[in-house]
Protein backbone atom coordinates (compact mmCIF):
# COMPACT_ATOMS: atom_id res chain seq x y z
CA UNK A 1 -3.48 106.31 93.46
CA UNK A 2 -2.71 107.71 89.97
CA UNK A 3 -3.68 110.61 87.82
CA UNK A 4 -2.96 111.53 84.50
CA UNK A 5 -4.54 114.89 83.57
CA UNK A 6 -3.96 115.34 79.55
CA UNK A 7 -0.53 114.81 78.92
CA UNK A 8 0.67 115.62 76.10
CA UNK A 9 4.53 115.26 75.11
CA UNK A 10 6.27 115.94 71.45
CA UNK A 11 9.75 115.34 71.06
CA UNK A 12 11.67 117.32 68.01
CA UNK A 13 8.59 120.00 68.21
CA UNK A 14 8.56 122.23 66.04
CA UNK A 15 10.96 120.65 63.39
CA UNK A 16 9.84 118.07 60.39
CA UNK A 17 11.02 115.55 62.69
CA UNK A 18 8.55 116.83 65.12
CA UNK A 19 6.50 113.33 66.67
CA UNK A 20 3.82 113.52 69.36
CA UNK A 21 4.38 110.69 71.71
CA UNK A 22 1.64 111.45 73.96
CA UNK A 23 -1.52 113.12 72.86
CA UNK A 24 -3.39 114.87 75.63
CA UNK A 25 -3.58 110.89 77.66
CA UNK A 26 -5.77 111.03 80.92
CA UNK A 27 -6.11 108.38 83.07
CA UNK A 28 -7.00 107.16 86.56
CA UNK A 29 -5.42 103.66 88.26
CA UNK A 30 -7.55 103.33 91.99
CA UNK A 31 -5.87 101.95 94.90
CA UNK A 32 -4.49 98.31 94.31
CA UNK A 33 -5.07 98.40 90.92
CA UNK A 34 -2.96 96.00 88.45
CA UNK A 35 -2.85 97.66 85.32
CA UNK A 36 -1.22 96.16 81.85
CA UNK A 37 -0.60 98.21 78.95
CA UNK A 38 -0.50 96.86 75.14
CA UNK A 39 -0.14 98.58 71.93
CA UNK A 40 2.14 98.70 68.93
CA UNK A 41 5.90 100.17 68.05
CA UNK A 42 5.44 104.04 68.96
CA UNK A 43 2.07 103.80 70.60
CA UNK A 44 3.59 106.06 73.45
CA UNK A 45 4.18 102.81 75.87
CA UNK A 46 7.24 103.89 77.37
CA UNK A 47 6.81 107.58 76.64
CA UNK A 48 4.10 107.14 79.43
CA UNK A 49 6.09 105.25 81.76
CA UNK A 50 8.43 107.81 81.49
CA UNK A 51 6.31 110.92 81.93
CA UNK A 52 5.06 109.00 85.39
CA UNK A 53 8.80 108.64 86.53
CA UNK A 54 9.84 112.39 85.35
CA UNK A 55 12.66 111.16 82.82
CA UNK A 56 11.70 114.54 81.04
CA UNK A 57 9.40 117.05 81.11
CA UNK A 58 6.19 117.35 80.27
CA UNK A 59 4.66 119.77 77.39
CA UNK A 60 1.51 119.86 79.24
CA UNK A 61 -0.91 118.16 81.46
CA UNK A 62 -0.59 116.61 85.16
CA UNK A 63 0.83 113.35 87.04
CA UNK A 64 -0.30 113.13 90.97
CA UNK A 65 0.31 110.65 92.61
CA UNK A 66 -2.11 109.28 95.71
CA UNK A 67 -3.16 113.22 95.95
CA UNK A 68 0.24 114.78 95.03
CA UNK A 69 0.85 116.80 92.24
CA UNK A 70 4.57 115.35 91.21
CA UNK A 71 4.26 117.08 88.08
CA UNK A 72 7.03 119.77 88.27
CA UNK A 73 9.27 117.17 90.52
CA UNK A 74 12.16 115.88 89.25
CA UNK A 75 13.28 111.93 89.28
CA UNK A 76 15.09 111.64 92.02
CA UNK A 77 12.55 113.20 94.44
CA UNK A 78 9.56 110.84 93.22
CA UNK A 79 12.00 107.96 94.24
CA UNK A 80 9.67 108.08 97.20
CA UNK A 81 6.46 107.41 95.34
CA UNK A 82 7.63 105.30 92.58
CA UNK A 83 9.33 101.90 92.57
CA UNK A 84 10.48 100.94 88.87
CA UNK A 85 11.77 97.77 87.12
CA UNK A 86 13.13 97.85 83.60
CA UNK A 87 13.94 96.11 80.82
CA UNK A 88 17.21 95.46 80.71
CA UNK A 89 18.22 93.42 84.31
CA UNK A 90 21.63 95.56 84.12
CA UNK A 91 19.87 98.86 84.92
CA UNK A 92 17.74 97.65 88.62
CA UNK A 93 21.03 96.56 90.15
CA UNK A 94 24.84 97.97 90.76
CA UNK A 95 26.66 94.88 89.69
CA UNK A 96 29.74 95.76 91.60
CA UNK A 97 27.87 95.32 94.88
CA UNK A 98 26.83 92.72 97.10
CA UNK A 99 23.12 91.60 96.88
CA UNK A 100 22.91 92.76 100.25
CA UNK A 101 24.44 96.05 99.78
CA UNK A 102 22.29 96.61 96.89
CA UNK A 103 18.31 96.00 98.86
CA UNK A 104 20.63 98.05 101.70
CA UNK A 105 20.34 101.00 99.32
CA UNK A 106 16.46 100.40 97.81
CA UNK A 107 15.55 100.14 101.54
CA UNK A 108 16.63 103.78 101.97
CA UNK A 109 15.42 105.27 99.27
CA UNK A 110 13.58 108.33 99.37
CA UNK A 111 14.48 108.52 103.57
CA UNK A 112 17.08 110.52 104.95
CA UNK A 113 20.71 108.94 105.26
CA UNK A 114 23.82 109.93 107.76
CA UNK A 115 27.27 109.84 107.08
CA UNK A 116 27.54 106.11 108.25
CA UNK A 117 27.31 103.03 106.18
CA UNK A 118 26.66 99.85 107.80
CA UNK A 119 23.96 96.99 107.59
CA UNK A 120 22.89 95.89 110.77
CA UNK A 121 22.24 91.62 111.56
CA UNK A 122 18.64 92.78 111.58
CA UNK A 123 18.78 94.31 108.33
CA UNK A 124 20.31 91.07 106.54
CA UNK A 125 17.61 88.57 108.41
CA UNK A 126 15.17 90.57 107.08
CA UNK A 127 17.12 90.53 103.53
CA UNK A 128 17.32 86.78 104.16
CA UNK A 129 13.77 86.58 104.46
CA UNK A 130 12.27 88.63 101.25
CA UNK A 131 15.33 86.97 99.54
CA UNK A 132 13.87 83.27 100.72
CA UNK A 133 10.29 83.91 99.35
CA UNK A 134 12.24 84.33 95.18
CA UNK A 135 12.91 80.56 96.28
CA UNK A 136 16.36 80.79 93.79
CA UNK A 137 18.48 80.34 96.81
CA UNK A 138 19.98 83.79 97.02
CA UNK A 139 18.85 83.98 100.91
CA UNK A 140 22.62 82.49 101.40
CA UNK A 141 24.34 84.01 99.20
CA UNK A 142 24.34 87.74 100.77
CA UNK A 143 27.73 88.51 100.23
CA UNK A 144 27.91 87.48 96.40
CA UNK A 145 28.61 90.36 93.54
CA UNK A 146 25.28 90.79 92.29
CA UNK A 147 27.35 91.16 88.56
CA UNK A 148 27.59 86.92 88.90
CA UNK A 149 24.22 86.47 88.90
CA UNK A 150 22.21 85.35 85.53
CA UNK A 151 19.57 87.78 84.43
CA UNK A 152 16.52 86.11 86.12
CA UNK A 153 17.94 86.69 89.08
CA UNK A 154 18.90 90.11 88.70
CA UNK A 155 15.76 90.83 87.40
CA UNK A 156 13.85 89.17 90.68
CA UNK A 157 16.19 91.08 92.80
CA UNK A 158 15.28 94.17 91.13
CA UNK A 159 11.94 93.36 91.04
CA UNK A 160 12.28 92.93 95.42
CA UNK A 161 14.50 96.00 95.44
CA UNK A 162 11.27 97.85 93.59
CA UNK A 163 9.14 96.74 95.87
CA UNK A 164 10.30 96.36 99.56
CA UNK A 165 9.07 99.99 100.63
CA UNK A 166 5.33 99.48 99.51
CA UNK A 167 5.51 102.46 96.64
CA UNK A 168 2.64 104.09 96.03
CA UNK A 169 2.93 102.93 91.98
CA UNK A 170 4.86 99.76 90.75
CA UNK A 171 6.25 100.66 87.52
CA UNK A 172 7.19 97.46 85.48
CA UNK A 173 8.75 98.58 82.27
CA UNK A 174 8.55 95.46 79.69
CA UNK A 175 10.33 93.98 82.39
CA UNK A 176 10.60 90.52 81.79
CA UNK A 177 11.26 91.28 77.97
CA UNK A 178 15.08 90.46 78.10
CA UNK A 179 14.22 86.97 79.27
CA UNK A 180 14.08 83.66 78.44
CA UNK A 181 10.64 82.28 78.09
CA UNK A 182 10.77 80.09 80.95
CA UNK A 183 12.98 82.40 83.29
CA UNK A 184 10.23 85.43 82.05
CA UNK A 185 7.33 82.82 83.47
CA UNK A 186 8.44 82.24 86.95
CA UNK A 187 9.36 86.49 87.25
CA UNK A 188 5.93 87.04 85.90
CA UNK A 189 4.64 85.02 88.89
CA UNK A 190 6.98 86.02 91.08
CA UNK A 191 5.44 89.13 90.04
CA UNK A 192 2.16 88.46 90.80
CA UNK A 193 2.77 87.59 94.73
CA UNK A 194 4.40 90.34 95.12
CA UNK A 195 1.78 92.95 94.10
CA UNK A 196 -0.40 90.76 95.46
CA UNK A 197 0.96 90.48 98.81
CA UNK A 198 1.90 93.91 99.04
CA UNK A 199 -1.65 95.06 97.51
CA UNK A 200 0.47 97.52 95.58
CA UNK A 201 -0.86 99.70 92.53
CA UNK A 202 1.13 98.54 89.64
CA UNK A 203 1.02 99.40 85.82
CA UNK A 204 3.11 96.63 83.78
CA UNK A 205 4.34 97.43 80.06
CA UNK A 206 3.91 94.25 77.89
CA UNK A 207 4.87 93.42 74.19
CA UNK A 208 2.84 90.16 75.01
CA UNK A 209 -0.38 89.80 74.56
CA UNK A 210 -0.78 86.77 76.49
CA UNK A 211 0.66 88.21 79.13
CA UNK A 212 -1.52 91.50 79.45
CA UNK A 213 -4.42 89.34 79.15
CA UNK A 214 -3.55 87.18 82.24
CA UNK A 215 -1.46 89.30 84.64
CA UNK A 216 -3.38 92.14 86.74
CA UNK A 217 -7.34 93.37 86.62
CA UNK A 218 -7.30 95.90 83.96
CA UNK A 219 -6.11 96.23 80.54
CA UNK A 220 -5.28 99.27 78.31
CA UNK A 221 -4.40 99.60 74.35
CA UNK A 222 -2.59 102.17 73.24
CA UNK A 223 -1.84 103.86 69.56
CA UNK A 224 -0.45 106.72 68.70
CA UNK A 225 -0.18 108.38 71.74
CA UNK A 226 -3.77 107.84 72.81
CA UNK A 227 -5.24 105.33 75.00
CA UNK A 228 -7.71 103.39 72.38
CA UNK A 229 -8.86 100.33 74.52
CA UNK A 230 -10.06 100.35 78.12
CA UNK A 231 -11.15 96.81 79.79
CA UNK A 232 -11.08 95.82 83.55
CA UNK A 233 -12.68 92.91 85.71
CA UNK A 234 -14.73 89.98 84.30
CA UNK A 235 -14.70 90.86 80.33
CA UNK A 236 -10.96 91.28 80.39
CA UNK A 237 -10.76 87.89 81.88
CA UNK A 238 -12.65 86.55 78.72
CA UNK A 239 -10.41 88.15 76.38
CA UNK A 240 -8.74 86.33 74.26
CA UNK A 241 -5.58 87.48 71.74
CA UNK A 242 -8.06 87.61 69.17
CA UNK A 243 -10.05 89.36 70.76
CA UNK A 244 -7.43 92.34 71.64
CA UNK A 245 -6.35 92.02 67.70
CA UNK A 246 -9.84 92.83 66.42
CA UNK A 247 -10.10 95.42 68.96
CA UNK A 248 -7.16 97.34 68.33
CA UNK A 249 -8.41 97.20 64.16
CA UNK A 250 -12.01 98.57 65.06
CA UNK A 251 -10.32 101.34 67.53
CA UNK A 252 -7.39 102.28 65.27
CA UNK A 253 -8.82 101.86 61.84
CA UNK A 254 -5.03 99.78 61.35
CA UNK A 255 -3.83 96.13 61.65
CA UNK A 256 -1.52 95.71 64.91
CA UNK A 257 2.09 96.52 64.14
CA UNK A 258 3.89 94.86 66.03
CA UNK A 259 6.18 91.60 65.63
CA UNK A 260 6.88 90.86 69.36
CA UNK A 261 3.54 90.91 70.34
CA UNK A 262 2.09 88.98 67.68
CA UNK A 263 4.98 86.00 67.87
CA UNK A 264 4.71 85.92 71.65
C-alpha cells in the first residue's frame, strides 16, 4: 500500500546550516498494515510524514502509493490517498464550523463538488452514526461550533474526519501528543477500532514508547534520518521499553535522546 524508494531530503543544502533529514529511507507498509514509528529529536519522524503527504519536495527518491507514483503530486491532489491527523487538535478541524459541516467537507474530499452546498437528512444520520460509535455524545450535538469543543474531542473528530473515506494510508502525526494522559488513552483506542474496523493501512508517529510498543503490528526506530530498527508480529509484541532502549544503543552507537519518550 506504501512505497518509499530512497528518499533523501536536506533542508539548508548547500550552506553550513545544511542538515539531512532523510537519508536515502526505503520502505514498504503491505495492505492493512499498522505501523508505529519511534526515534529521538531529529531522527527524521516528521520529515517522513511529511515527504508521504507532499508538504515539500523531495531531493530524491519515490513515494507510491497502492501502485501510484504520487511523487511529483502536490498536497492537495493526494488528499485522495491520504487521510492525516496531527498534533495539534486546532489544525484537523475549522473551528468556526459546525461538526456537521466540518465531516460534510472530509466526506468530499478528493471527489468532485458543484456549486451547491447543502447536507442532506441522509448525510447527518449517517454523521449521527460514526459520531455515536466516539461514544462522547457529539451524535446530538450536530449543529454545535466545533471551536467549543475540548481538545479530545476535536482530536476524535479529526481522527473520524481522517478516516470516513477508507484512505489508502492513515497518517497519525504524534497525534494524541497535545493530550492529557487519560483523554490521549481513550483516542488511542478509539484509534485502534477505527483502523481496525476499517482495515486501513496506518503509520502512527509516537514520542511514547509505550505506546509504539502496544498500538499496531509493526514497529520502526529511526535516527538520523535512517530507519535503524525494524520489528513486526510476535517479537514486537514481547518488546518491552527496555528492550527498544538497548536497541536503539546497539543500532545507533548513542543513548536515546529524547525526554518525552523516556518520561512517558
Amino acid at each position: 500500500m506504501l512505497e518509499l524508494h530512497h528518499i533523501t531530503k536536506k533542508f539548508n543544502a548547500g550552506t553550513v546550516n545544511e542538515k539531512v533529514a532523510l537519508n536515502d529511507v526505503s520502505l514498504r507498509l503491505n495492505d492493512g498494515d499498522f505501523v508505529t514509528v519511534i526515534g529521538g529529536n531529529g531522527a527524521g519522524k516528521s520529515t517522513l510524514m511529511n515527504a508521504i503527504a507532499g508538504v515539500w519536495p523531495l531531493d530524491d527518491g519515490q513515494v507510491i502509493v497502492d501502485g501510484t507514483n504520487i511523487t511529483a503530486m502536490p498536497e492537495h491532489k493526494r488528499a485522495k490517498f491520504l487521510g492525516r491527523v496531527f498534533q495539534d487538535p486546532n489544525m484537523g478541524t475549522a473551528a468556526d464550523m459546525q461538526i456537521d459541516e466540518n465531516l460534510a467537507l472530509a466526506n468530499r474530499r478528493g471527489k468532485r463538488r458543484g456549486l451547491a452546498w447543502s447536507i442532506t437528512a441522509k448525510e447527518r444520520e449517517v454523521y449521527k452514526s460514526l459520531l455515536a460509535q466516539l461514544d462522547l455524545g457529539l451524535e446530538d450535538r450536530l449543529t454545535s461550533k466545533v471551536g467549543l469543543l475540548s481538545g479530545g474531542q476535536r482530536q476524535a473528530i479529526t481522527l473520524l474526519m481522517a478516516s470516513m473515506n477508507k484512505p489508502n494510508l492513515l497518517l497519525l502525526d504524534e497525534h494524541t501528543a497535545a493530550l492529557d494522559p487519560k483523554t490521549a488513552a481513550k483516542v488511542l483506542k478509539l484509534t485502534d477500532e477505527i483502523v481496525t474496523q476499517n482495515q486501513l493501512t496506518t503509520l502512527m508517529i509516537t514520542h511514547n514508547m509505550k505506546d509504539a510498543i502496544t498500538h499496531g503490528n509493526r514497529l520502526i526506530m529511526m535516527h538520523h534520518g535512517r530507519i535503524i530498527f525494524d520489528i513486526a508480529g510476535e517479537e514486537k509484541r514481547k518488546l518491552t521499553v527496555e528492550d527498544l532502549l538497548k536497541k536503539f544503543e546497539e543500532c545507533s552507537g548513542a543513548e536515546f535522546a529524547s525526554d518525552r519518550a523516556l518520561l512517558s
